[in-house]
C-alpha atoms as a PDB file:
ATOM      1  CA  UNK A   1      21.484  25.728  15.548  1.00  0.00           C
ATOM      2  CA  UNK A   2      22.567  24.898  12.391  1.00  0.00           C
ATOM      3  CA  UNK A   3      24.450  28.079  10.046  1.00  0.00           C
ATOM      4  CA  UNK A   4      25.302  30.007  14.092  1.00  0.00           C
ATOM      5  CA  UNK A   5      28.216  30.287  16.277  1.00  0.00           C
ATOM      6  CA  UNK A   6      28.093  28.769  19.488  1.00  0.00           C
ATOM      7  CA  UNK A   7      27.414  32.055  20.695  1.00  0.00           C
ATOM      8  CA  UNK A   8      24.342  32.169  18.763  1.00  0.00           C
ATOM      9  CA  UNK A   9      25.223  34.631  16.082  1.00  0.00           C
ATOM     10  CA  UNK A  10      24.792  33.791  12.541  1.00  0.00           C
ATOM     11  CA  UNK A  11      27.841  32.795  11.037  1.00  0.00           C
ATOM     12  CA  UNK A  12      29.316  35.216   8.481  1.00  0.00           C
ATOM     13  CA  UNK A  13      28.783  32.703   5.842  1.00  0.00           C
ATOM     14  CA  UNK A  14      25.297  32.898   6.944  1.00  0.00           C
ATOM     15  CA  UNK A  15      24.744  36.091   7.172  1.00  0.00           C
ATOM     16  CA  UNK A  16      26.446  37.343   3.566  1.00  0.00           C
ATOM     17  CA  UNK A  17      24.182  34.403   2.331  1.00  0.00           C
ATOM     18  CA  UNK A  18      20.957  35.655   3.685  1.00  0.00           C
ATOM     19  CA  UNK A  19      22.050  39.143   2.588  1.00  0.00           C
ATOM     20  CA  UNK A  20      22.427  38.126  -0.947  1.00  0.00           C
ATOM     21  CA  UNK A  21      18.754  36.581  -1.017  1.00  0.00           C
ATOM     22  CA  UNK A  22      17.663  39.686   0.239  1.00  0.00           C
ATOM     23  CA  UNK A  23      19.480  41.979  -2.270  1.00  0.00           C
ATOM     24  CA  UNK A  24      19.446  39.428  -5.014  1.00  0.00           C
ATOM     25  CA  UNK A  25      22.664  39.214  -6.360  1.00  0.00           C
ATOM     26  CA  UNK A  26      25.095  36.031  -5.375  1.00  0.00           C
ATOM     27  CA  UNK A  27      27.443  35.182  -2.122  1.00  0.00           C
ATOM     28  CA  UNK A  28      30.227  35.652  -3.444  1.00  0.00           C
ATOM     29  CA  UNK A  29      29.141  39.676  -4.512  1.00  0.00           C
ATOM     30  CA  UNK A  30      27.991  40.685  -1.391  1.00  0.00           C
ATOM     31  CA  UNK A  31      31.696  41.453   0.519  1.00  0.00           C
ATOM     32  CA  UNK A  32      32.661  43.129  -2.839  1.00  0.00           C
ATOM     33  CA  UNK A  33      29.996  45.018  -3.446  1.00  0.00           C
ATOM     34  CA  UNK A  34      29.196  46.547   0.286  1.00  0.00           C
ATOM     35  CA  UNK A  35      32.998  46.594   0.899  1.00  0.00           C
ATOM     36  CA  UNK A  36      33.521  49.061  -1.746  1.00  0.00           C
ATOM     37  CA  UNK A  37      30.444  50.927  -0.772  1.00  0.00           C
ATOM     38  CA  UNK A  38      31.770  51.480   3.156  1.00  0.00           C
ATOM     39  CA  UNK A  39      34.909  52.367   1.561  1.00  0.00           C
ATOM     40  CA  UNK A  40      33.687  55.082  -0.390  1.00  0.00           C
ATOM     41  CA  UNK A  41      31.404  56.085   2.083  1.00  0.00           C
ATOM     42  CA  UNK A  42      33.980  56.214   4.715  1.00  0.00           C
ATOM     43  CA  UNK A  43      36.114  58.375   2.244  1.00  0.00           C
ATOM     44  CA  UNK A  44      33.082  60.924   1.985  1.00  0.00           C
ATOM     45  CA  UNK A  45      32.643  60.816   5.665  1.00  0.00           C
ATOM     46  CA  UNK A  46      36.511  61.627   5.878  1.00  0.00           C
ATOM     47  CA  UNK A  47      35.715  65.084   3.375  1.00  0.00           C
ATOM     48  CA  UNK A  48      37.160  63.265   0.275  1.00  0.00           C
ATOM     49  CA  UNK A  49      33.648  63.673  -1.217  1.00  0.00           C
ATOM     50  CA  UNK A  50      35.248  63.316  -5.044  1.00  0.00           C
ATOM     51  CA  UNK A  51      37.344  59.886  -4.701  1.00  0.00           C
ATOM     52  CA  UNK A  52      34.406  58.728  -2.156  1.00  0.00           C
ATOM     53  CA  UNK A  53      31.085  59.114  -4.465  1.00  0.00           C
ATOM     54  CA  UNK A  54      33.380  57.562  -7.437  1.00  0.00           C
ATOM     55  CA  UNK A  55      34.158  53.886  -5.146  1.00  0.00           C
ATOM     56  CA  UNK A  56      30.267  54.235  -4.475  1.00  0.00           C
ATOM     57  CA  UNK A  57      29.116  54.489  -7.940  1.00  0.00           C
ATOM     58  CA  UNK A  58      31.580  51.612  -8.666  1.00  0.00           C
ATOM     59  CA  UNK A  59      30.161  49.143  -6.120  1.00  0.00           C
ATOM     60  CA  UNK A  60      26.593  49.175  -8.297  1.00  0.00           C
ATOM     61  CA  UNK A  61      28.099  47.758 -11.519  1.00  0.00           C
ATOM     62  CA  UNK A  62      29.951  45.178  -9.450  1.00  0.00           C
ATOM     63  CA  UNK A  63      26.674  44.347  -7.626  1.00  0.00           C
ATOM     64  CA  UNK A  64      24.731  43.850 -11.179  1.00  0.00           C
ATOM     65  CA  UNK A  65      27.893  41.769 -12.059  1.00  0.00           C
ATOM     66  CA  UNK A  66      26.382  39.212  -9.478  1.00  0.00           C
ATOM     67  CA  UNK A  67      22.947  39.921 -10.088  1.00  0.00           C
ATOM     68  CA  UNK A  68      21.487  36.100  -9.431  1.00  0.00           C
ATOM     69  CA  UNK A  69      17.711  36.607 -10.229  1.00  0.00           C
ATOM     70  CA  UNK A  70      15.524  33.724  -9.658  1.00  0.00           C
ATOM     71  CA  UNK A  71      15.277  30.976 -12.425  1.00  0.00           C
ATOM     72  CA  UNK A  72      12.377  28.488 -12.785  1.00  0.00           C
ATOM     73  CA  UNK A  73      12.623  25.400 -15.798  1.00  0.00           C
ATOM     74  CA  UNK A  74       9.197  24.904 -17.626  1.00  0.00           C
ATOM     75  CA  UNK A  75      10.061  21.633 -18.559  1.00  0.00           C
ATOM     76  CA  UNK A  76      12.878  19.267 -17.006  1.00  0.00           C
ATOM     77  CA  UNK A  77      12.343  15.421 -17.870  1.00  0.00           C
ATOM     78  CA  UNK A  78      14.285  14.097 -21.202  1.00  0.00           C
ATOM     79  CA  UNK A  79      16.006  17.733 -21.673  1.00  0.00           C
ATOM     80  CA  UNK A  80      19.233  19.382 -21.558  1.00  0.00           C
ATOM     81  CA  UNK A  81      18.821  23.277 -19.657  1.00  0.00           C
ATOM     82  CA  UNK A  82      21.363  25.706 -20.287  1.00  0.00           C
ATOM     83  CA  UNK A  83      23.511  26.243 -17.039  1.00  0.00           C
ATOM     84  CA  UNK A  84      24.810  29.577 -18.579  1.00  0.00           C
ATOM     85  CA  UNK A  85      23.299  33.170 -19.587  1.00  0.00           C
ATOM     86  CA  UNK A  86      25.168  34.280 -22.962  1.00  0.00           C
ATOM     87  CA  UNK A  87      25.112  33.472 -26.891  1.00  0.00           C
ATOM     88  CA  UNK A  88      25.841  29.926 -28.037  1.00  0.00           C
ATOM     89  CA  UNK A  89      29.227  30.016 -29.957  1.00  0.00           C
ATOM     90  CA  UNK A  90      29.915  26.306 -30.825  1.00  0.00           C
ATOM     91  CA  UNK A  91      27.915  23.235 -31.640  1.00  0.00           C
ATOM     92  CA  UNK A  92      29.795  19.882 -32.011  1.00  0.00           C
ATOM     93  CA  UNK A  93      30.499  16.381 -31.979  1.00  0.00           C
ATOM     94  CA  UNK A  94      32.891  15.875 -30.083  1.00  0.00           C
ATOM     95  CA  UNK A  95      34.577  12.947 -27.042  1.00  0.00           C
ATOM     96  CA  UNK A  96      33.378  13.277 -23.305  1.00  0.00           C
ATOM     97  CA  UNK A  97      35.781  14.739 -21.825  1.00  0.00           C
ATOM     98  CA  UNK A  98      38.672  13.243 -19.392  1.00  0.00           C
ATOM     99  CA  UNK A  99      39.466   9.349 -20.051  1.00  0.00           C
ATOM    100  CA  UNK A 100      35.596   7.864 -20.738  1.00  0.00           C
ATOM    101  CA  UNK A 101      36.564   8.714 -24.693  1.00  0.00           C
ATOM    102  CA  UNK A 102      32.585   8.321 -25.142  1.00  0.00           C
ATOM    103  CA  UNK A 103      30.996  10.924 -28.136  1.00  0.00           C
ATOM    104  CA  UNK A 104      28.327  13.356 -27.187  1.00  0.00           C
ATOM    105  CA  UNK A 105      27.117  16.062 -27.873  1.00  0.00           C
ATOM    106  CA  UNK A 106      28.685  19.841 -27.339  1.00  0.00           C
ATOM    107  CA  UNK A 107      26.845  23.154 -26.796  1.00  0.00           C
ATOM    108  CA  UNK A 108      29.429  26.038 -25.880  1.00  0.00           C
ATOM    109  CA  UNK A 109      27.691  29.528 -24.338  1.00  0.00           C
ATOM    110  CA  UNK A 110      30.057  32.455 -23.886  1.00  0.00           C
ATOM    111  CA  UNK A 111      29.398  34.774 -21.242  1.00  0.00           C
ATOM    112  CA  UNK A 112      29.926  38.672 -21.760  1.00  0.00           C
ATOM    113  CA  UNK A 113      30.789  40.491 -18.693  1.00  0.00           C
ATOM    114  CA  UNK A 114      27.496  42.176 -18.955  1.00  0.00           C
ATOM    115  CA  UNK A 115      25.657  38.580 -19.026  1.00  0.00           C
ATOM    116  CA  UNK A 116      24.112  36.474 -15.142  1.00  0.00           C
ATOM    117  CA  UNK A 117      27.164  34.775 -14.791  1.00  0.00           C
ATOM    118  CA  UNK A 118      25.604  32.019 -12.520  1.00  0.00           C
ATOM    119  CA  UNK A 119      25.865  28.920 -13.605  1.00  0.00           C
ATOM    120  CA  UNK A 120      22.780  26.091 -13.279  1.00  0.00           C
ATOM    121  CA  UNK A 121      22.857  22.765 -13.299  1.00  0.00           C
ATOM    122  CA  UNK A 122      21.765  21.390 -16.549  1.00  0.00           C
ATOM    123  CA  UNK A 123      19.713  18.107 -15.964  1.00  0.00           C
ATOM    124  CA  UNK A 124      18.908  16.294 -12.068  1.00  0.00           C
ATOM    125  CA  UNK A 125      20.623  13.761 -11.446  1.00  0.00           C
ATOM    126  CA  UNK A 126      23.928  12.671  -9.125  1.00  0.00           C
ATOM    127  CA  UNK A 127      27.289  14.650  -9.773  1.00  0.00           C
ATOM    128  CA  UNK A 128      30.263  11.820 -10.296  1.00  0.00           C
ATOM    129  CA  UNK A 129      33.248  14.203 -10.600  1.00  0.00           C
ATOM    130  CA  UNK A 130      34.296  17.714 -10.467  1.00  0.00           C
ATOM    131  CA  UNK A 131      37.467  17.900 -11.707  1.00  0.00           C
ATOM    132  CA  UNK A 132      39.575  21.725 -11.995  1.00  0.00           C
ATOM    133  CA  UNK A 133      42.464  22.127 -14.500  1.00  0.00           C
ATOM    134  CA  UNK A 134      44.786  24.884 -14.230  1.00  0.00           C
ATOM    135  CA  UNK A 135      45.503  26.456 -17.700  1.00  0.00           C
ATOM    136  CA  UNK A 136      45.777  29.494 -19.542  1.00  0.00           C
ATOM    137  CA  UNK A 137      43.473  32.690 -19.638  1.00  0.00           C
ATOM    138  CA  UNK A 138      42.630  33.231 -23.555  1.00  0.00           C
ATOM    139  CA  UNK A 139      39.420  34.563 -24.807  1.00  0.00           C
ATOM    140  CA  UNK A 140      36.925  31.900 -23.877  1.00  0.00           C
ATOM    141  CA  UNK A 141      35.346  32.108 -26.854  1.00  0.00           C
ATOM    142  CA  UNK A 142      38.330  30.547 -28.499  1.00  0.00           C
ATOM    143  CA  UNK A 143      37.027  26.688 -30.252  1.00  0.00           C
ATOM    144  CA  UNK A 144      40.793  25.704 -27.963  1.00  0.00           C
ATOM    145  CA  UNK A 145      39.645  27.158 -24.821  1.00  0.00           C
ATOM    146  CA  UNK A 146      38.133  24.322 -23.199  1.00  0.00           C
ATOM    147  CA  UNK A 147      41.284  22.123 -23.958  1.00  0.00           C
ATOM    148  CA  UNK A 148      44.100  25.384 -22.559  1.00  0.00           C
ATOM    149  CA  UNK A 149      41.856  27.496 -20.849  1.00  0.00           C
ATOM    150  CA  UNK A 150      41.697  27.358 -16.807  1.00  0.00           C
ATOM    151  CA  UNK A 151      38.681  24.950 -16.231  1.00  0.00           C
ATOM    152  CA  UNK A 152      36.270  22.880 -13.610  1.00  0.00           C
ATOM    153  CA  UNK A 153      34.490  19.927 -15.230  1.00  0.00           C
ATOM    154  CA  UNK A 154      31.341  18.598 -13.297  1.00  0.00           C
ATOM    155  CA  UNK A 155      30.177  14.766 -14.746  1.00  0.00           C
ATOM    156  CA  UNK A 156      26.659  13.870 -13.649  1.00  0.00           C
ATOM    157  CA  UNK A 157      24.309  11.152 -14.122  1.00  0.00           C
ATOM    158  CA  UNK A 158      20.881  11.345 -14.276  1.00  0.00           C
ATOM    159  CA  UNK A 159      18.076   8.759 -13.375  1.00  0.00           C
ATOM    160  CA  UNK A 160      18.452   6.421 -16.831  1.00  0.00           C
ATOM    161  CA  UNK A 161      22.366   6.266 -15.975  1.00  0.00           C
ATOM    162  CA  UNK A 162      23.055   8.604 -18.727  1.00  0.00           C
ATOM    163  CA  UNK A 163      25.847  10.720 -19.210  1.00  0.00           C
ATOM    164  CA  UNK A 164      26.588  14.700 -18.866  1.00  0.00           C
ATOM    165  CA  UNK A 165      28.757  17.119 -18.214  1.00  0.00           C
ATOM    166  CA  UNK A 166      29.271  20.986 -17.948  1.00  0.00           C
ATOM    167  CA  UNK A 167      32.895  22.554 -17.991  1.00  0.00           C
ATOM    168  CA  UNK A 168      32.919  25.815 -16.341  1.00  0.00           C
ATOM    169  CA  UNK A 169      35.784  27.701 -18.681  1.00  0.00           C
ATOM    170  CA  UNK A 170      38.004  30.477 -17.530  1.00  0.00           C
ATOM    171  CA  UNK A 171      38.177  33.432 -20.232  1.00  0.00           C
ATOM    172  CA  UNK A 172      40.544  36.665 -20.704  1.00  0.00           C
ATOM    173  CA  UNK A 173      38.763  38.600 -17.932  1.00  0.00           C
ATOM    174  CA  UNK A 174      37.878  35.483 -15.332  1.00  0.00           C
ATOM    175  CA  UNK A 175      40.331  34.560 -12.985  1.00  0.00           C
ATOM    176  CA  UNK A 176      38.409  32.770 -10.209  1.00  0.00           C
ATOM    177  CA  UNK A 177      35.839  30.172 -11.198  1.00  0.00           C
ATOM    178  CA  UNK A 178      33.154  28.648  -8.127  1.00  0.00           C
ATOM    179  CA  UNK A 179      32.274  25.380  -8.297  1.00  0.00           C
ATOM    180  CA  UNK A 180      29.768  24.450  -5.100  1.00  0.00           C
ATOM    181  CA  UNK A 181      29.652  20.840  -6.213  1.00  0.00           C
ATOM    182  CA  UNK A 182      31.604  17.604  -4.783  1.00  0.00           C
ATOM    183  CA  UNK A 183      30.941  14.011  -6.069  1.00  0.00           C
ATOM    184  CA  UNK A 184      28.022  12.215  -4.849  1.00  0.00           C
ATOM    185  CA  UNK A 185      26.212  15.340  -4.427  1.00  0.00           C
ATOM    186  CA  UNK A 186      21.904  15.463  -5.730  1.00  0.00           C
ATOM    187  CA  UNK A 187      21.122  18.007  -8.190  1.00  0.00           C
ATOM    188  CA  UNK A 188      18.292  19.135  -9.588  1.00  0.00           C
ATOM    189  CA  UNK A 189      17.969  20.704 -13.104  1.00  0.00           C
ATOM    190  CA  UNK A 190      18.328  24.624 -13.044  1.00  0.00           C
ATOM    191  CA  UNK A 191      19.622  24.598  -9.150  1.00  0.00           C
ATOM    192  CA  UNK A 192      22.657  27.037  -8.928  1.00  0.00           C
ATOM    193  CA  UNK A 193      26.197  25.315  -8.795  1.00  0.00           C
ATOM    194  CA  UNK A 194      28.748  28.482  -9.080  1.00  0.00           C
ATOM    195  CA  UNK A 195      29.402  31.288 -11.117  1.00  0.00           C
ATOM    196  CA  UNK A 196      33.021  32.305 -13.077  1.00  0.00           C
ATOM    197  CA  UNK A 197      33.405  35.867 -12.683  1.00  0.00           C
ATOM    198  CA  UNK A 198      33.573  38.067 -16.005  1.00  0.00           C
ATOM    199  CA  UNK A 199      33.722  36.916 -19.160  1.00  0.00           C
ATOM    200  CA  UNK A 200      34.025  33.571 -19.365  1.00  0.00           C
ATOM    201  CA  UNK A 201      32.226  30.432 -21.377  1.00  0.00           C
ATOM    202  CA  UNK A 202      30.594  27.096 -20.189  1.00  0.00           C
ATOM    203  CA  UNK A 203      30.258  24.244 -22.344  1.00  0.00           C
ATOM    204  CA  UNK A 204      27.425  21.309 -22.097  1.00  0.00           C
ATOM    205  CA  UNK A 205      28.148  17.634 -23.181  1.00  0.00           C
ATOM    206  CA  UNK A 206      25.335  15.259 -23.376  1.00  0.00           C
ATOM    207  CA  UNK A 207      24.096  11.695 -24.780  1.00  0.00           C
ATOM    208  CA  UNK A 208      24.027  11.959 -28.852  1.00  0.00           C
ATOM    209  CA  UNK A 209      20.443  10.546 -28.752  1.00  0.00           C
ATOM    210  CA  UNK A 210      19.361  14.036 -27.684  1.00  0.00           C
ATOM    211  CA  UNK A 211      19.078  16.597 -30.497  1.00  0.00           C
ATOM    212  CA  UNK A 212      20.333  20.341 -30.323  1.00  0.00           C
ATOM    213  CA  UNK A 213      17.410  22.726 -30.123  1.00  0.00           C
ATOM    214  CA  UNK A 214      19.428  25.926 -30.415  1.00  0.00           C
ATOM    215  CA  UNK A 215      21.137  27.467 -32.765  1.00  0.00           C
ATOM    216  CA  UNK A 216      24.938  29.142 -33.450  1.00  0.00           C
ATOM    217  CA  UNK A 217      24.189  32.730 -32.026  1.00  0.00           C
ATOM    218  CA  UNK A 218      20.931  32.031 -30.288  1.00  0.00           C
ATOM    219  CA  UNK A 219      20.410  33.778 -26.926  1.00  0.00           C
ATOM    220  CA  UNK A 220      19.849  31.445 -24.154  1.00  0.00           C
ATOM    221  CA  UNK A 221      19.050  31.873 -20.482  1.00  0.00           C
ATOM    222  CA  UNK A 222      21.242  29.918 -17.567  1.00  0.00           C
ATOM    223  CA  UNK A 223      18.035  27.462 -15.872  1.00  0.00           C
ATOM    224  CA  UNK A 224      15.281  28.287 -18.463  1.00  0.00           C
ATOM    225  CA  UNK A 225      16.495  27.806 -22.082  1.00  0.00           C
ATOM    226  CA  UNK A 226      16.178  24.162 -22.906  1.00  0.00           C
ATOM    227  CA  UNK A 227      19.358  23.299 -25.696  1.00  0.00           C
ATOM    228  CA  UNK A 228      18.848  19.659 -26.192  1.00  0.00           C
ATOM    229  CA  UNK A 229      16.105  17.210 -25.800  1.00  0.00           C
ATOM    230  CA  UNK A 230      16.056  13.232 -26.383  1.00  0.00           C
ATOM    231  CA  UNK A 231      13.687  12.580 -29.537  1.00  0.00           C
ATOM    232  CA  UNK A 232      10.690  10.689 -28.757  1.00  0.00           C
END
């Protein structure tokens, strides 16, 4: 059976997934999380009560860190949907990224460490690369990050052959990003795709026939807040 062991046990990649559904936060939070809280409760259990209940109270921030609540679009054809929780910190004109040179459209979101940091895809469509960049770890909120900073760029397509793309951008605090996308994989728009842990920024290129609906400083939500749409 698919996701078991031949010995019929659940594969531990199945298992911290179905405990993260259950707990809501994401995979990746669950051996963090639970391993500090054994720790500290095996410290307690050991009569360091002090050092114990500290590692305990520790593992609940690092569980919100991956808090991954559920996410539903209201509207999904002809718009762009934020793949990141945070406050929009650039809006620009600028060249696709990589070698295509073409101009679109840029919408950077900056992630505080106390923001969801998992990331959504933007639009549906069919991812065509995913591309990661080593680099530097400056503040991501930094107008050179996404040219120094550690990065992952996903390109995608959507059903009119149009061009997108999301860069997943390393900041100060991140040091790991997750990407759970390969080429030629189906999206849909507001699916999850990966997360960067702490602060960190993600930036949005699309088509320059869509407009910007949002705003430098505007809140947005990662799968609900729409930041572009084509005009009709």
């Amino acid at each position: 059976m698919a996701g078991e062991t031949d010995s019929g046990r659940a594969a531990p990649g199945a298992v911290l997934a179905r405990i993260a559904s259950t707990i809501g936060i994401a995979t990746e939070g669950v051996a963090m999380s639970l391993g500090l809280a054994l720790f500290g409760i095996i410290l307690i259990a050991l009569g360091l009560n002090s050092i114990g209940a500290i590692i305990v109270i520790l593992a609940i921030p690092v569980a919100l860190f991956f808090r991954d609540p559920e996410r539903f679009p209201e509207r999904t054809e002809n718009v762009v949907i934020s793949g990141a929780d945070g406050k929009v910190t650039d809006i620009s004109d600028v060249s696709f990224p990589g070698s295509t040179g073409k101009p679109c459209r840029r919408v950077s979101v900056f992630m505080s460490p106390l923001n969801v940091h998992v990331n959504r895809a933007p639009v549906a469509g069919e991812v065509t690369m995913v591309e990661h960049t080593a680099g530097e770890f400056r503040a991501a909120f930094r107008d050179d990050a996404s040219e120094r900073n550690e990065r992952n760029l996903i390109a995608m397509t959507d059903a009119a052959g149009r061009m997108f793309g999301m860069m997943q951008v390393a900041g100060y605090l991140a040091r790991r990003i997750v990407c759970r996308l390969r080429a030629r994989d189906r999206i849909q728009a507001g699916q999850r795709i990966g997360l960067i842990m702490f602060g960190s920024r993600v930036d949005h290129f699309f088509p320059p026939e869509y407009r910007v609906t949002v705003s430098l400083g505007d809140r947005v939500r990662a799968g609900e807040s729409i930041i572009g749409a084509i005009e009709q």
